[in-house]
C-alpha atoms as a PDB file:
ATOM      1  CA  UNK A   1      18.005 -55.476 -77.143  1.00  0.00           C
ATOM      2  CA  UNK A   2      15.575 -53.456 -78.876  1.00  0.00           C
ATOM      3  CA  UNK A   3      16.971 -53.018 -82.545  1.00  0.00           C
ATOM      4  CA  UNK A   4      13.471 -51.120 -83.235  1.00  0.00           C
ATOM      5  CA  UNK A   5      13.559 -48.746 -80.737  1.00  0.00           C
ATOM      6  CA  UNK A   6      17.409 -48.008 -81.163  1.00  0.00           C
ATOM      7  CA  UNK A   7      17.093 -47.797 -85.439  1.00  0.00           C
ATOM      8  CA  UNK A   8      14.357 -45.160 -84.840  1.00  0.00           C
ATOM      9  CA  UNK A   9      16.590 -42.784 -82.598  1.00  0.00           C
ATOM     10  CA  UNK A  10      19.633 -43.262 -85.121  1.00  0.00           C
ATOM     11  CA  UNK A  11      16.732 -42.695 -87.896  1.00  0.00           C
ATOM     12  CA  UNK A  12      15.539 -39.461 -85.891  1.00  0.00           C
ATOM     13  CA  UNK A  13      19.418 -37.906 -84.909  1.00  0.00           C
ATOM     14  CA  UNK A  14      20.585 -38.895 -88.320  1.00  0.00           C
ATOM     15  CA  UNK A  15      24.148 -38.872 -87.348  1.00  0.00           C
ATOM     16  CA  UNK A  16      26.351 -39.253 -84.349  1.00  0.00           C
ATOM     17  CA  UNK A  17      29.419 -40.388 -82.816  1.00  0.00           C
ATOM     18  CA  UNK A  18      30.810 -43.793 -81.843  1.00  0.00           C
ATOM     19  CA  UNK A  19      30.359 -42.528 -77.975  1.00  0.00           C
ATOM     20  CA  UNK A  20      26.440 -41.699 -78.367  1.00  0.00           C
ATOM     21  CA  UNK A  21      26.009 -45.044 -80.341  1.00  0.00           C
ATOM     22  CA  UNK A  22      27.879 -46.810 -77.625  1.00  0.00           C
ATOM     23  CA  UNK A  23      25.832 -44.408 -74.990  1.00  0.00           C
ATOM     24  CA  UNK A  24      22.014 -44.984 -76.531  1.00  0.00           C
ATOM     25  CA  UNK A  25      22.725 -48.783 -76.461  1.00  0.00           C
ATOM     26  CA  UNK A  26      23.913 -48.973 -73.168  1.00  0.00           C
ATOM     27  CA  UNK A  27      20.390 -46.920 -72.196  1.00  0.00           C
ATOM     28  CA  UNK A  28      18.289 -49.445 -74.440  1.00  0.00           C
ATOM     29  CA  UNK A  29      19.803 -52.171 -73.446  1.00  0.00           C
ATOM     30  CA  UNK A  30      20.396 -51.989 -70.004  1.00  0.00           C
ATOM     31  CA  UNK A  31      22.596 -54.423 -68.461  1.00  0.00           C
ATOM     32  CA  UNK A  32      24.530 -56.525 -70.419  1.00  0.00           C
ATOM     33  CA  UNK A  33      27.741 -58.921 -69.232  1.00  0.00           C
ATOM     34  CA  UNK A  34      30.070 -57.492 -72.486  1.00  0.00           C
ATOM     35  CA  UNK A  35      28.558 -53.762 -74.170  1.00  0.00           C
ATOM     36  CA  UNK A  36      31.151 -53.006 -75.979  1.00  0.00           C
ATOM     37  CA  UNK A  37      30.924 -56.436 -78.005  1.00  0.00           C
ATOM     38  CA  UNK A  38      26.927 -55.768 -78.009  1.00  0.00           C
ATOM     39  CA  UNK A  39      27.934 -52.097 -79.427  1.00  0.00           C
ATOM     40  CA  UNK A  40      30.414 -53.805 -82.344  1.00  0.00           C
ATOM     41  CA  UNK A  41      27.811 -56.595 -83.021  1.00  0.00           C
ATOM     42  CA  UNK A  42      25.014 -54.032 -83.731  1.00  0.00           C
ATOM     43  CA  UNK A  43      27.205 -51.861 -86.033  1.00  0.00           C
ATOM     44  CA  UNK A  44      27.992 -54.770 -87.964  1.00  0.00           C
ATOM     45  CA  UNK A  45      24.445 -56.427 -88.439  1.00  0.00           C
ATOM     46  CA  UNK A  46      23.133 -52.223 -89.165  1.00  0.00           C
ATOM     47  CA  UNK A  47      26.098 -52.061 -91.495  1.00  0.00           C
ATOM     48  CA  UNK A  48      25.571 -55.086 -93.293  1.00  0.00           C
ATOM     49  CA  UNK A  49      21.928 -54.466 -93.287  1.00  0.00           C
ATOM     50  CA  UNK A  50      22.235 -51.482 -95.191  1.00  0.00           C
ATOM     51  CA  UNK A  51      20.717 -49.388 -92.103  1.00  0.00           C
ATOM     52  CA  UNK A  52      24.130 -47.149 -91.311  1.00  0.00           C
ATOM     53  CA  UNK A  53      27.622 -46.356 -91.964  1.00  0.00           C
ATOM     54  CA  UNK A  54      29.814 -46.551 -89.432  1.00  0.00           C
ATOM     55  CA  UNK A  55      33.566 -45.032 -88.817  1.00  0.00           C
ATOM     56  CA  UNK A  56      32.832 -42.992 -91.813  1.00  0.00           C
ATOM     57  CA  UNK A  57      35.962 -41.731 -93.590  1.00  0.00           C
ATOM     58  CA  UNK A  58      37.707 -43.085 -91.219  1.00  0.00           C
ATOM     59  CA  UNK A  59      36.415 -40.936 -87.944  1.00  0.00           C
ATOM     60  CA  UNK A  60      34.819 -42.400 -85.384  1.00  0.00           C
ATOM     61  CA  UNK A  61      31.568 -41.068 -86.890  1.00  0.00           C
ATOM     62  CA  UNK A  62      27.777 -42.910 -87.922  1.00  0.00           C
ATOM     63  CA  UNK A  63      25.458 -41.889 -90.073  1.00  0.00           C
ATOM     64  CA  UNK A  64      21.988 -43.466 -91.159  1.00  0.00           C
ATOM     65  CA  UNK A  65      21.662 -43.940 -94.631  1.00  0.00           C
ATOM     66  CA  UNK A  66      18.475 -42.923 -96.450  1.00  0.00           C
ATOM     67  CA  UNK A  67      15.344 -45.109 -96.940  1.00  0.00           C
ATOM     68  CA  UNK A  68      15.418 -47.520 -99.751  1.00  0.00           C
ATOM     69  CA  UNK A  69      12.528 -49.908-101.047  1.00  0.00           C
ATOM     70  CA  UNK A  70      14.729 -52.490-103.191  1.00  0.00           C
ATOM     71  CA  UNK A  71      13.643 -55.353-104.538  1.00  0.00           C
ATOM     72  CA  UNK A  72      15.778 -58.871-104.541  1.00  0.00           C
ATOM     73  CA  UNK A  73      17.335 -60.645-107.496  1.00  0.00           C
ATOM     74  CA  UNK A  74      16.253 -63.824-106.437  1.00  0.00           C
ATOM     75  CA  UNK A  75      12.754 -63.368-105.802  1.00  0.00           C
ATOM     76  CA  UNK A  76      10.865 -60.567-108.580  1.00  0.00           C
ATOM     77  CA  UNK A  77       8.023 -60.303-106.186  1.00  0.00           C
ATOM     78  CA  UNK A  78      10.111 -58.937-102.850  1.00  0.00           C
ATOM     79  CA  UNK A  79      11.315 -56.205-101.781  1.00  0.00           C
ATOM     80  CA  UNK A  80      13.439 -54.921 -98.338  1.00  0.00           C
ATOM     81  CA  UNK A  81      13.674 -51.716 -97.084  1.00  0.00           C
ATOM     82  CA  UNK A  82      17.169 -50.407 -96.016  1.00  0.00           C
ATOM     83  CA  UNK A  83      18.242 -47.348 -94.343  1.00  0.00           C
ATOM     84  CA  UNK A  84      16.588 -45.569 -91.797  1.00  0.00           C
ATOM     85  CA  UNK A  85      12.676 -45.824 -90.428  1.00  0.00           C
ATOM     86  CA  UNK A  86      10.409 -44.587 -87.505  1.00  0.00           C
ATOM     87  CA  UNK A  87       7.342 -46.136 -86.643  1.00  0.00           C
ATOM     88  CA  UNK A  88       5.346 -43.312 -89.143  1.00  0.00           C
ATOM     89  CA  UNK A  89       7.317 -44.844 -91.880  1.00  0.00           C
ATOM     90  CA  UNK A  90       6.840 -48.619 -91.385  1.00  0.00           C
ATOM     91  CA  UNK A  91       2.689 -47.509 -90.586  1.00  0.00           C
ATOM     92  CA  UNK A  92       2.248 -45.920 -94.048  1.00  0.00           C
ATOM     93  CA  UNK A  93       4.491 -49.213 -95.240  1.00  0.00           C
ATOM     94  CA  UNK A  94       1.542 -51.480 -93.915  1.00  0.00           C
ATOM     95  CA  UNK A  95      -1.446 -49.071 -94.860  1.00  0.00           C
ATOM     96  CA  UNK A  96       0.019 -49.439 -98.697  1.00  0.00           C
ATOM     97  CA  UNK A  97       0.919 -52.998 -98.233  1.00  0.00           C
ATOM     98  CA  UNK A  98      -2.634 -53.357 -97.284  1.00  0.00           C
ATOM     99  CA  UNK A  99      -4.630 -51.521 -99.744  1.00  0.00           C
ATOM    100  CA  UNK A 100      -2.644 -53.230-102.508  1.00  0.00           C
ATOM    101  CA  UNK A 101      -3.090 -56.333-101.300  1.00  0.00           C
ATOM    102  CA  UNK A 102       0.638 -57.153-100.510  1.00  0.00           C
ATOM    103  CA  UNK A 103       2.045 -58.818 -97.333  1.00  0.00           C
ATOM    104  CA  UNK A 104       4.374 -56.864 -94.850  1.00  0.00           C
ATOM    105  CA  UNK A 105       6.641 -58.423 -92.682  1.00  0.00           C
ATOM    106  CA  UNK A 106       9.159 -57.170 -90.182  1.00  0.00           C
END
């Protein structure tokens, strides 16, 4: 499963419902023995991630939350970037982690 490629379409539609989640990970995906644990699996890892909400107030609703750079409170020196992203976003990531010397990794 491409988490990428599917993050970048949320990213791009913004906000959807639980049938064109369910719908664009089924296409991405392709076959898999159980999608609809796949489809519950990925809403909790991009919930917990801080990518999306899902089910918000209580519909059967997503939406993808705004980028964030935020750093960690166990390490001064890190930082993680939640919410949505498309390629352009992590390319200008790199091109600044670059000229500033800093180290990117995905």
């Amino acid at each position: 499963m491409n988490r990428d490629l599917l993050l970048t379409w949320m990213t791009h539609v913004g906000e959807g419902s639980w049938m064109s989640f369910r719908k664009a990970v089924a296409q991405i995906a392709g076959e898999d023995p159980d999608p609809l644990a796949l489809c519950r699996r990925l809403r909790v890892e991009f919930s917990d991630l801080g990518f999306a909400d899902f089910f918000v107030d209580g519909t059967q609703r997503w939406t993808t939350l705004a980028p964030v750079l935020g750093g960690l409170a166990v390490e001064d020196r890190v930082a993680v970037l939640y919410g949505g992203r498309t390629p352009t976003l992590v390319e200008a990531l790199r091109r600044a982690a670059e000229d500033y010397g800093a180290k990117l990794e995905e």
